[in-house]
C-alpha atoms as a PDB file:
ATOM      1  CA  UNK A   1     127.000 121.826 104.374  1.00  0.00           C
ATOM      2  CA  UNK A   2     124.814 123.754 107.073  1.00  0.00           C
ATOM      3  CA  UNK A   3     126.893 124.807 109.890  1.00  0.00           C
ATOM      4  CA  UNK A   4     124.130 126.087 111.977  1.00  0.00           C
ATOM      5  CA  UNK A   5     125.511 125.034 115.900  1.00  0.00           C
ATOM      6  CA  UNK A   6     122.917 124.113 118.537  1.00  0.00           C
ATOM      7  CA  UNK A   7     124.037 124.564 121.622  1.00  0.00           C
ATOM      8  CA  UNK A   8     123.347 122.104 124.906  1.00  0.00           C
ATOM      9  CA  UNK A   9     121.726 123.867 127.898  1.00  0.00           C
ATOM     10  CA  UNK A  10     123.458 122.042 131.255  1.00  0.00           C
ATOM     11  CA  UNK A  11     120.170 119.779 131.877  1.00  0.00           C
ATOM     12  CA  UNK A  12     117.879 118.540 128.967  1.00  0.00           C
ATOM     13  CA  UNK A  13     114.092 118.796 129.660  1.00  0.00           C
ATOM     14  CA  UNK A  14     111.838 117.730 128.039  1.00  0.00           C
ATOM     15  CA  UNK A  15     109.188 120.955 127.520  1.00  0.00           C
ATOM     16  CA  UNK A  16     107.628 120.159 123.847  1.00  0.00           C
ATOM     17  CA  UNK A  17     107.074 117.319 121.145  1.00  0.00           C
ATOM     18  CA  UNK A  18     110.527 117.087 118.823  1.00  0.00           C
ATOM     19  CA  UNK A  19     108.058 117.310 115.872  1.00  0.00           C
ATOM     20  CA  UNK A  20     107.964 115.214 113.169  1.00  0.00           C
ATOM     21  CA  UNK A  21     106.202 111.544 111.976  1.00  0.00           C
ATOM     22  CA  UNK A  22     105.950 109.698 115.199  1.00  0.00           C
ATOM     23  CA  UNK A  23     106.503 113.080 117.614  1.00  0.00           C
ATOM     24  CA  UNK A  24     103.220 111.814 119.565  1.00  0.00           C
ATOM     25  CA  UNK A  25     104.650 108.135 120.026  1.00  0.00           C
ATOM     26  CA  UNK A  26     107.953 109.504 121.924  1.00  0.00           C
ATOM     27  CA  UNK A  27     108.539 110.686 125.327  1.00  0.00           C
ATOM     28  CA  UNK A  28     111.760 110.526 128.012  1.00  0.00           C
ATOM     29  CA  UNK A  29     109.723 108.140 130.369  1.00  0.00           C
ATOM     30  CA  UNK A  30     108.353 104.641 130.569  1.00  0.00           C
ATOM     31  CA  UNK A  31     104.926 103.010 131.748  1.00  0.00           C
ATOM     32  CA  UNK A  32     101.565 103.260 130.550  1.00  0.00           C
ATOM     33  CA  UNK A  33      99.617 105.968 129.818  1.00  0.00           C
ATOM     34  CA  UNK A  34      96.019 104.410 129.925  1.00  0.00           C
ATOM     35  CA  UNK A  35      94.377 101.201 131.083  1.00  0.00           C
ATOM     36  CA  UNK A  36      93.991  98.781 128.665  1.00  0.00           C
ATOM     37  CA  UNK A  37      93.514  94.958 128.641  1.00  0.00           C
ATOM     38  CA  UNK A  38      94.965  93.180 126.087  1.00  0.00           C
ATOM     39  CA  UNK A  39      92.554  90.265 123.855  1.00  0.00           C
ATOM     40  CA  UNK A  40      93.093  87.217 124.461  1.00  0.00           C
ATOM     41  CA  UNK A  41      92.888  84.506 121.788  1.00  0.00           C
ATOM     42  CA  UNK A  42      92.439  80.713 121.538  1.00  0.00           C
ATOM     43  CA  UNK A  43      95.655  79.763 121.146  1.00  0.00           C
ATOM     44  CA  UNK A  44      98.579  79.375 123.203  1.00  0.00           C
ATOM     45  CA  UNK A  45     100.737  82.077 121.329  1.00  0.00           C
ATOM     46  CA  UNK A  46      99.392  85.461 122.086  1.00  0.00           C
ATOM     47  CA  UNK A  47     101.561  87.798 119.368  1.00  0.00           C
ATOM     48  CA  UNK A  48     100.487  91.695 119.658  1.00  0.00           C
ATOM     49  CA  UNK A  49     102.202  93.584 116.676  1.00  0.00           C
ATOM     50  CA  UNK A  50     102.413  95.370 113.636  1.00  0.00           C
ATOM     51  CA  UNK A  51     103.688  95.018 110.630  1.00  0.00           C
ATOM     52  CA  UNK A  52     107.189  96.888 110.669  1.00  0.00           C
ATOM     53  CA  UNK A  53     110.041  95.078 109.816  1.00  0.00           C
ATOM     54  CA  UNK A  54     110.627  94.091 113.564  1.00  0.00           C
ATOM     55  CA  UNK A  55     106.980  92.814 113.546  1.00  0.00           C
ATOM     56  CA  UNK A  56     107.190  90.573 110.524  1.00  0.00           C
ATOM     57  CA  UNK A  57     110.362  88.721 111.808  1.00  0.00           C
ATOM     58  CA  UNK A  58     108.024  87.428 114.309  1.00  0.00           C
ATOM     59  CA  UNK A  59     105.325  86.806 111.683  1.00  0.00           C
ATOM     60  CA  UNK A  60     107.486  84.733 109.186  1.00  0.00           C
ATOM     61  CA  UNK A  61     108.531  82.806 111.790  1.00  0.00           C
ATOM     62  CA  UNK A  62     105.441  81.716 112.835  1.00  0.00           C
ATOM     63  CA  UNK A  63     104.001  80.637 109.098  1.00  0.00           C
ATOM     64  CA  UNK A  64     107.651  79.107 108.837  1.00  0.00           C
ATOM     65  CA  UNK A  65     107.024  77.235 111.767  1.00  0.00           C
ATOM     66  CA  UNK A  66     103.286  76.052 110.820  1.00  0.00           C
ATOM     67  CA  UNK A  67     104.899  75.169 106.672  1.00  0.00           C
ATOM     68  CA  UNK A  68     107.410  72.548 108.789  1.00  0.00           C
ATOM     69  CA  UNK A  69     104.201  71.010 110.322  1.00  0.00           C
ATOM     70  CA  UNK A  70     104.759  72.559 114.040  1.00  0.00           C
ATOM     71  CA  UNK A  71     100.586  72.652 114.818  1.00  0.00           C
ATOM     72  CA  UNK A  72     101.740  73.942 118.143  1.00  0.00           C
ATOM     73  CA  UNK A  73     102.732  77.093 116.629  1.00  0.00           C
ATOM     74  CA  UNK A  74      99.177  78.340 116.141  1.00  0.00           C
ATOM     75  CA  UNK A  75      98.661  81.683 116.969  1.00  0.00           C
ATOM     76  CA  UNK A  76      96.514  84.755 117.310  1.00  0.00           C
ATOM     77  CA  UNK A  77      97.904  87.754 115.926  1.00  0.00           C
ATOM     78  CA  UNK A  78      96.663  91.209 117.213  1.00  0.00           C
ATOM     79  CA  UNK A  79      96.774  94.360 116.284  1.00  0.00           C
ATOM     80  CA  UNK A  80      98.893  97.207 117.820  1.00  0.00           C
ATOM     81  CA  UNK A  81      98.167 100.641 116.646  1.00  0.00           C
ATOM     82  CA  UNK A  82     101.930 102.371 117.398  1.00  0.00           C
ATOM     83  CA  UNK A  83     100.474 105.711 115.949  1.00  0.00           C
ATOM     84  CA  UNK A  84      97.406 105.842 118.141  1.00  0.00           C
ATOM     85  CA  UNK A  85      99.535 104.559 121.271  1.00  0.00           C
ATOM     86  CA  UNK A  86      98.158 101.033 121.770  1.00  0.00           C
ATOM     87  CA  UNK A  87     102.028 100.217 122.904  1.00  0.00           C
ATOM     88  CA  UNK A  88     101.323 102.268 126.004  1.00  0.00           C
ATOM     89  CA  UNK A  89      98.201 100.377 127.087  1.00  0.00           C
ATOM     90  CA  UNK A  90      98.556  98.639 130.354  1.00  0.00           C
ATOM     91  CA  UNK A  91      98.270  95.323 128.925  1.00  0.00           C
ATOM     92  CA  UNK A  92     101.014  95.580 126.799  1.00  0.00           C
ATOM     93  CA  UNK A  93     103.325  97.516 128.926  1.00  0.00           C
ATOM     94  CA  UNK A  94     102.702  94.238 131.149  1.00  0.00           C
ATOM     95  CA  UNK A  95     104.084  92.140 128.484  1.00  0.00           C
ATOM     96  CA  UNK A  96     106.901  94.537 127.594  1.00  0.00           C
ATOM     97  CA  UNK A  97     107.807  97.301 129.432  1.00  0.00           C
ATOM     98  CA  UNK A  98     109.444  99.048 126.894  1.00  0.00           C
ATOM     99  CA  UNK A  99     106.697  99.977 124.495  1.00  0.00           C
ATOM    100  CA  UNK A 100     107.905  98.389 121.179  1.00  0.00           C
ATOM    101  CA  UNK A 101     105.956  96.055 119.024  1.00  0.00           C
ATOM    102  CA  UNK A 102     106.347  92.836 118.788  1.00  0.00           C
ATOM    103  CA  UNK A 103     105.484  91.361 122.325  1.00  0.00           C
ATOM    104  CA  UNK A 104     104.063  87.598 123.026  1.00  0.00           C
ATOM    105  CA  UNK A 105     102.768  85.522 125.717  1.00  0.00           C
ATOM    106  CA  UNK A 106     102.749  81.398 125.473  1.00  0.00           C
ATOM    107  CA  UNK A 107     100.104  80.779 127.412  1.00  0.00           C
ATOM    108  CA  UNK A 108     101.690  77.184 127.624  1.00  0.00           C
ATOM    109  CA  UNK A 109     104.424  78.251 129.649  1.00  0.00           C
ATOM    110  CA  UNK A 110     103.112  81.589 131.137  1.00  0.00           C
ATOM    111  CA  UNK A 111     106.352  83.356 129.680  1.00  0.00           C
ATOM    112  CA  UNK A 112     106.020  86.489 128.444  1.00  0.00           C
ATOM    113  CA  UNK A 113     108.460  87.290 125.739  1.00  0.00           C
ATOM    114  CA  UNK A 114     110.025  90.550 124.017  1.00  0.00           C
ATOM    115  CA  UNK A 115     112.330  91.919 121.595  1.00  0.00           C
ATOM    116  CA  UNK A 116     112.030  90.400 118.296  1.00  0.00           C
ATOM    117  CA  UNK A 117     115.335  88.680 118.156  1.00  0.00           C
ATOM    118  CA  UNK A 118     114.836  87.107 121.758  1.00  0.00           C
ATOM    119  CA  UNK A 119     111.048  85.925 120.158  1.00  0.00           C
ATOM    120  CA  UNK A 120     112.691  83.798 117.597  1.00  0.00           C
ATOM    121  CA  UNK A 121     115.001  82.219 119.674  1.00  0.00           C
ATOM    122  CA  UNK A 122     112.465  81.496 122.178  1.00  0.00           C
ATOM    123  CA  UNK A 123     110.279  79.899 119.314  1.00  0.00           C
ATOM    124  CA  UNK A 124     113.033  78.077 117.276  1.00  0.00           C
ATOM    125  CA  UNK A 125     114.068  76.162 121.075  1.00  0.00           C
ATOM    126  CA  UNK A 126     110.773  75.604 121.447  1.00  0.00           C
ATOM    127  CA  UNK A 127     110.381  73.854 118.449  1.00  0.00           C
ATOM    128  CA  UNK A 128     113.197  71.507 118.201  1.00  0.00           C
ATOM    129  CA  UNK A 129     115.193  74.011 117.441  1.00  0.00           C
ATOM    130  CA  UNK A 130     113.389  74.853 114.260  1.00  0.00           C
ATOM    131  CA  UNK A 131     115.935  77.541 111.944  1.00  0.00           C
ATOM    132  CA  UNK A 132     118.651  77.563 114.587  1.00  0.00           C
ATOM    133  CA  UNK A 133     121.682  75.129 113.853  1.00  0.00           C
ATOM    134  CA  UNK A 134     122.225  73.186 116.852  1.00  0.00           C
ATOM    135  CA  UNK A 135     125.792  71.909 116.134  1.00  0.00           C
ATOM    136  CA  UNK A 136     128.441  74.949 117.573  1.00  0.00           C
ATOM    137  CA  UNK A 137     129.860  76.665 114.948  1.00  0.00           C
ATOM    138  CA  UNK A 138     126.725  76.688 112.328  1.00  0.00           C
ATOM    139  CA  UNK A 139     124.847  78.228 115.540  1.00  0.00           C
ATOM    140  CA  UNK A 140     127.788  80.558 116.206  1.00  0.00           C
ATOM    141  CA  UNK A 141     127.390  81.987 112.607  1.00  0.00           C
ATOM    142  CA  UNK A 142     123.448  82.087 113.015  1.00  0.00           C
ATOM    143  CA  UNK A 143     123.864  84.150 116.112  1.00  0.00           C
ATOM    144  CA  UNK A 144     126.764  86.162 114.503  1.00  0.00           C
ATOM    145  CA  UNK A 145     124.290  87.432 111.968  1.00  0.00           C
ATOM    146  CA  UNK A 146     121.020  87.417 114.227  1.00  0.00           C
ATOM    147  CA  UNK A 147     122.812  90.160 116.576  1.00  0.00           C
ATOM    148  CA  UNK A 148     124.981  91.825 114.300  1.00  0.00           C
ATOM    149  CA  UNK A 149     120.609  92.808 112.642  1.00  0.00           C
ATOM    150  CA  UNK A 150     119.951  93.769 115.885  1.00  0.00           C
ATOM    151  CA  UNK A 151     122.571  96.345 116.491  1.00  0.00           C
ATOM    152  CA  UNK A 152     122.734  97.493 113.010  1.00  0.00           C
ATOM    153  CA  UNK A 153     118.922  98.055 111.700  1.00  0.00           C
ATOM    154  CA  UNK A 154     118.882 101.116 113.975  1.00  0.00           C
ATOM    155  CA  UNK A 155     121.345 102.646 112.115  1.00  0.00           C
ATOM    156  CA  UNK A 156     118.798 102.099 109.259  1.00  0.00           C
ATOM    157  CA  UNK A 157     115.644 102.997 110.895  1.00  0.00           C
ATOM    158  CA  UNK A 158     116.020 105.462 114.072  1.00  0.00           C
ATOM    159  CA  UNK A 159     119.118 106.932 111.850  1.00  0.00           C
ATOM    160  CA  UNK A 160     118.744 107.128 108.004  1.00  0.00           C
ATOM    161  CA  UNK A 161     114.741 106.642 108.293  1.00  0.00           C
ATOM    162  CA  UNK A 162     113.960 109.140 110.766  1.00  0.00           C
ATOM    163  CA  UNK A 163     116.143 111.915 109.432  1.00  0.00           C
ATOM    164  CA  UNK A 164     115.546 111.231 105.645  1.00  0.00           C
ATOM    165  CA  UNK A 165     111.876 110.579 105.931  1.00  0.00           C
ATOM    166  CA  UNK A 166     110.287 111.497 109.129  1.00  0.00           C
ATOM    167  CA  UNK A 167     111.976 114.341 110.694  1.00  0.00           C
ATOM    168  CA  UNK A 168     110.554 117.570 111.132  1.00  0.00           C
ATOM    169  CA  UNK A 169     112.725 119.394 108.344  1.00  0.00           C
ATOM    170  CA  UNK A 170     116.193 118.003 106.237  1.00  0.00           C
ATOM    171  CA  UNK A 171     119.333 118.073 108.074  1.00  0.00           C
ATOM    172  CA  UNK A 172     122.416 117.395 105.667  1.00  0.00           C
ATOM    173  CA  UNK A 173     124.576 116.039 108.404  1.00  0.00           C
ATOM    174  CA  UNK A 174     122.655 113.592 109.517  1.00  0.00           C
ATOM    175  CA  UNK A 175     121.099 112.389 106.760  1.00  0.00           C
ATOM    176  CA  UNK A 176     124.789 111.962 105.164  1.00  0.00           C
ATOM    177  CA  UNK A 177     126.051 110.341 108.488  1.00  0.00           C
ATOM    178  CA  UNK A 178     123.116 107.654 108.501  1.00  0.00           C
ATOM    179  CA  UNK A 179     122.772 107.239 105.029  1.00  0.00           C
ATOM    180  CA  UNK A 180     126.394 106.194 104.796  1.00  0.00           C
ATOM    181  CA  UNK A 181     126.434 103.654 107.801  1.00  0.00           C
ATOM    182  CA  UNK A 182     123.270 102.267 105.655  1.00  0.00           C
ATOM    183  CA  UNK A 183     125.351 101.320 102.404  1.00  0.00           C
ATOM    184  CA  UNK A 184     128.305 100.620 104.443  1.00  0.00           C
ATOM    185  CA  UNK A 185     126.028  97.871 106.046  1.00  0.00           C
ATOM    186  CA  UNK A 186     124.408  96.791 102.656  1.00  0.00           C
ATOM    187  CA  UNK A 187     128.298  96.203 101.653  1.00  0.00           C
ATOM    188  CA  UNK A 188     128.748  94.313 104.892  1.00  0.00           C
ATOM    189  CA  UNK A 189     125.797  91.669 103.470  1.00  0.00           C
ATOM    190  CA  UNK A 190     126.836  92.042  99.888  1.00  0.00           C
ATOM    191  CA  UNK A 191     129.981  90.861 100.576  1.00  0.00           C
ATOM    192  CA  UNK A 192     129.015  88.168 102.709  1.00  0.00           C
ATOM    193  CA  UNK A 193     126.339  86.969 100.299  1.00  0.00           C
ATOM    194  CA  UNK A 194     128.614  86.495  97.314  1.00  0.00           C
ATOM    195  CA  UNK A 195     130.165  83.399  99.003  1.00  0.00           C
ATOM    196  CA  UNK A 196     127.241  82.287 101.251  1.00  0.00           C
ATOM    197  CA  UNK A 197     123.630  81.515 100.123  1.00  0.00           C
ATOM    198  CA  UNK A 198     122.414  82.474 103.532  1.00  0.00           C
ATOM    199  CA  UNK A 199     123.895  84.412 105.661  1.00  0.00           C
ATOM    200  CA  UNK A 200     124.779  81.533 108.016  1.00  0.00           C
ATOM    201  CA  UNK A 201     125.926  79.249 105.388  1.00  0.00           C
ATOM    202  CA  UNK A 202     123.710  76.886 103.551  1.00  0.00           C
ATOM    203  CA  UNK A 203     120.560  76.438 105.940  1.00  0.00           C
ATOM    204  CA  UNK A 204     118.153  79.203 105.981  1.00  0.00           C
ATOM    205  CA  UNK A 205     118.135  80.601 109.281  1.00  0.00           C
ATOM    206  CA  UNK A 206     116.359  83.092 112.138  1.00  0.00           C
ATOM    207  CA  UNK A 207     119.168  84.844 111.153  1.00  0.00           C
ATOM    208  CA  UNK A 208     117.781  85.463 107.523  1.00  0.00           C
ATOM    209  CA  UNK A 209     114.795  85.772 109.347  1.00  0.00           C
ATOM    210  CA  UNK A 210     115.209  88.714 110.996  1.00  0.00           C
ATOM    211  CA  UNK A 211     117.342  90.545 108.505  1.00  0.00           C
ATOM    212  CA  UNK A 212     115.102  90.070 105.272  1.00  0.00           C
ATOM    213  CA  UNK A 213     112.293  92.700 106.384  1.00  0.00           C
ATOM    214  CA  UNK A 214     114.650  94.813 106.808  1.00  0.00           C
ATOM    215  CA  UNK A 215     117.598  94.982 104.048  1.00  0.00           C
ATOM    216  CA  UNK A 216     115.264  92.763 101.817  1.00  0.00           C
ATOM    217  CA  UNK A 217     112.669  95.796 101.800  1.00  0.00           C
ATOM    218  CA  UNK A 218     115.677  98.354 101.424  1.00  0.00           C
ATOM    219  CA  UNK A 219     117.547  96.596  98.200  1.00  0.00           C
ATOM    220  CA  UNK A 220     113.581  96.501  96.781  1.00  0.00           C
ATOM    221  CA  UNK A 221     113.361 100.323  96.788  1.00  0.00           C
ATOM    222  CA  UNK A 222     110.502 100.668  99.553  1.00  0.00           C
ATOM    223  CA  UNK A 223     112.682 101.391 102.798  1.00  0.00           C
ATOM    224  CA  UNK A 224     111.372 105.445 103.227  1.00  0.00           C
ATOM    225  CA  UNK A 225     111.087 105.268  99.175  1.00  0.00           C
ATOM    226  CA  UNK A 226     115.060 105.957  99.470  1.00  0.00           C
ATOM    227  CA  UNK A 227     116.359 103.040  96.770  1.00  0.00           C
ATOM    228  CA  UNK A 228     117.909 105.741  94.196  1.00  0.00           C
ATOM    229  CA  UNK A 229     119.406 107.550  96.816  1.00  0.00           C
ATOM    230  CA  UNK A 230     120.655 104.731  98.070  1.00  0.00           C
ATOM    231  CA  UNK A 231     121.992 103.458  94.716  1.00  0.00           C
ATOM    232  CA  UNK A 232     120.374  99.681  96.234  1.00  0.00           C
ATOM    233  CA  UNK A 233     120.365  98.347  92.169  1.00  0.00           C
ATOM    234  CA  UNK A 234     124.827  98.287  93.115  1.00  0.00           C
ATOM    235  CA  UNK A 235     124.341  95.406  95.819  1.00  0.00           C
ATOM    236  CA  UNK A 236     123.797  92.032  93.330  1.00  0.00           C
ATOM    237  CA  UNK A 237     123.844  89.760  95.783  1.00  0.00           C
ATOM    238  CA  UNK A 238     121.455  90.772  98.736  1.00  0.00           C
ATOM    239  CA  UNK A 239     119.424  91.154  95.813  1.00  0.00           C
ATOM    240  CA  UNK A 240     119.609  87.635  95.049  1.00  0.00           C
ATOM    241  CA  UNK A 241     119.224  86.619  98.648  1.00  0.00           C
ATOM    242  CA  UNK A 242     116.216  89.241  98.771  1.00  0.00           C
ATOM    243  CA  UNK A 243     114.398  87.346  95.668  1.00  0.00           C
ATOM    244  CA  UNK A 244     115.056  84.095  96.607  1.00  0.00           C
ATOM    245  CA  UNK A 245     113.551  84.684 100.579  1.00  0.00           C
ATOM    246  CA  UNK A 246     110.589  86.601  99.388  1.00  0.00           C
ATOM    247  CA  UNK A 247     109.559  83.827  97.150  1.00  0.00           C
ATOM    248  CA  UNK A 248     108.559  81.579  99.879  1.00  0.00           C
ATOM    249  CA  UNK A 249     104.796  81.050 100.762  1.00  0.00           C
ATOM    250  CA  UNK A 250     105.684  81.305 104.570  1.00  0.00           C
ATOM    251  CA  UNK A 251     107.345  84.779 103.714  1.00  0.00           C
ATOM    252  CA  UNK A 252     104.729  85.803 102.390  1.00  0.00           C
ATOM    253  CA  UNK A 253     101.883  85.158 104.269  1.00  0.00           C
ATOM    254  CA  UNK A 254     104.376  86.258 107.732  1.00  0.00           C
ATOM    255  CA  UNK A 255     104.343  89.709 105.894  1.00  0.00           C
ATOM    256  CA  UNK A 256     100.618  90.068 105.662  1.00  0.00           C
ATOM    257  CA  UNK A 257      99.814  90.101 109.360  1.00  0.00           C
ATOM    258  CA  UNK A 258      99.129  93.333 110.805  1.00  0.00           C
ATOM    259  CA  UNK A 259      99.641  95.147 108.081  1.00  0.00           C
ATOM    260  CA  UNK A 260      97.693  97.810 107.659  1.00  0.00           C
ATOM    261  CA  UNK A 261      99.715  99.184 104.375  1.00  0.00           C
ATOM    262  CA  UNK A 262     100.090  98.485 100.707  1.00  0.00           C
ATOM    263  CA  UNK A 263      97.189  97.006  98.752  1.00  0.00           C
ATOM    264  CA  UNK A 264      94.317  95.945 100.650  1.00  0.00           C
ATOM    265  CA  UNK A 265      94.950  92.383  99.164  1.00  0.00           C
ATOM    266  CA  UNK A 266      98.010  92.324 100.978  1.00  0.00           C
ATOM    267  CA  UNK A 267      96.866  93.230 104.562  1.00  0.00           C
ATOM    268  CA  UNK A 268      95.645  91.247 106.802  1.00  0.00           C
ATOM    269  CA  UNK A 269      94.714  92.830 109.960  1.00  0.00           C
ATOM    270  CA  UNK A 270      94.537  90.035 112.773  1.00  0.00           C
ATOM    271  CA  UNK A 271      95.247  86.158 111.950  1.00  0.00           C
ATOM    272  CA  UNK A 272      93.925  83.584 114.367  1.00  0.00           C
ATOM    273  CA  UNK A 273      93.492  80.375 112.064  1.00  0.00           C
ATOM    274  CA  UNK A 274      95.571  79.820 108.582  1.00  0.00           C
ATOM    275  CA  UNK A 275      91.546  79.988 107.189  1.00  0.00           C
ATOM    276  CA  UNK A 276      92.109  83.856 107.599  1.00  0.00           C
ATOM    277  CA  UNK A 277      94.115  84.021 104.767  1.00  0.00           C
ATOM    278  CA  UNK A 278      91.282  84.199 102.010  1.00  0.00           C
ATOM    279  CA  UNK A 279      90.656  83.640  98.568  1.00  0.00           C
ATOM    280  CA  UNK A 280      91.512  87.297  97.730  1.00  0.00           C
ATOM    281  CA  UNK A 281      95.097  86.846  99.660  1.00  0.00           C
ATOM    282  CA  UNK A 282      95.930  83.143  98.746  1.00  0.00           C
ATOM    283  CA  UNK A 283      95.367  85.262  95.122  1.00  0.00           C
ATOM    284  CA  UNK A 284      98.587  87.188  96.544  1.00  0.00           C
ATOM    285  CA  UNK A 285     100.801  83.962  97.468  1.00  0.00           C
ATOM    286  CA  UNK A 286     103.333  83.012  94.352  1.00  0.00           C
ATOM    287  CA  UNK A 287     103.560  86.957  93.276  1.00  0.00           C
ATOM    288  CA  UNK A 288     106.388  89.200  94.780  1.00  0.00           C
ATOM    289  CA  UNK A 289     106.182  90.782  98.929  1.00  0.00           C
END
């Protein structure tokens, strides 16, 4: 193992771009950096995103909603550009001041709304409380699992993904560090999976919701192209879970919007009416995400 020491100087600053995938994306301060308004669609969710894993929680949710016959979950889906710095537009910073896809506006209520996991609660109490148990301890257990995503996919992105895939060069340190928290969590959901169908119990849930693109993407191999490193084919039953999630129409339109990755079949840029999903990707709906 390298034991090459950096040492701190007494005050950071920050003189130069850390390097790497997304150097130009990250800075120490907050607020934006040009003027931009954002569209403005016909419908009273306004959704501005991208396809990441955080995005398509959002996404899924949505075509969920729609599939249990919620018309008032029509939306327009727009695209955010993260690596040409759409985030930083004024518009957006307006609707979330911290610069991370996915942000929304209801322009029934005039709320804006961000952070993915605070989205789908907003939208599951909006609708009847559509994917989030009402009675106390099946919600407990939803919300055990919703949060315990939303503290632990950094680990998996920011940590494992940036140093394995995106940093500037390979540091064995941190690639070990992150890339053991990553199976530790995949144990955490194997586990949990071999007694539970979903990982609130019976009822699919915003909690699956939000944890699918994530871990669902990592047990399939395509999270940084890491799966043999990652020795994913050991966890059986978030496998399972990962199959049986991904087979559902809703899934797998939610996944299509804003991408801008994979085969073009697959991506479908903006969505503002279900008629946007054409011939060539209803062709897509039935195969694997």
């Amino acid at each position: 193992m390298s034991t090459t020491e950096y040492e701190p100087p007494n005050v950071w600053t920050w003189d130069e771009e850390s390097g790497g995938t997304w150097a130009s994306t990250n800075r120490p301060i907050a607020g934006a950096t040009h003027d931009k308004d954002l569209p403005v669609g016909k419908h009273p969710l306004q959704l501005y995103s991208l396809a990441t894993p955080n995005g398509q929680k959002v996404t899924i949710m949505l075509e969920e909603l729609l599939a249990l016959g919620h018309t008032g979950a029509e939306y327009d889906a727009w695209l955010i550009r993260i690596g040409d710095g759409d985030q930083f537009g004024s518009g957006f910073v307006e609707i979330n001041p911290n610069s991370k896809i996915p942000a929304m506006f209801d322009r029934d209520t005039g709320l804006r709304v961000f952070e993915s996991a605070s989205i789908l609660m907003y939208l599951a109490e909006k609708f009847d409380s559509a994917f989030l148990p009402t009675e106390l301890k099946a919600r407990t257990e939803c919300l055990n699992w919703l949060f315990w995503l939303q503290g632990s996919a950094p680990y998996l992105g920011g940590g494992f993904g940036h140093f394995y895939a995106y940093a500037p060069f390979k540091q064995e340190y941190p690639i070990n560090r992150f890339a053991m928290e990553t199976k530790r969590q995949l144990d955490v959901l194997d586990r949990h999976l071999a007694d539970h169908e979903y990982l609130a119990g019976a009822d699919y849930t915003i909690a699956d919701m939000v944890t699918w693109p994530w871990y669902g993407r990592t047990v399939r191999g395509e999270s940084y192209d890491a799966g043999e490193f990652l020795s994913v084919h050991e966890y059986h039953n978030v496998i399972r879970w990962e199959k049986q999630i991904g087979a559902r129409e809703a899934v797998q339109r939610g996944v299509m919007v804003n991408r801008t990755s994979g085969p073009p079949e697959g991506q479908l840029h903006e969505r503002h009416d279900a008629s946007d999903f054409d011939t060539k990707t209803q062709d897509k709906i039935g195969e694997d995400a």
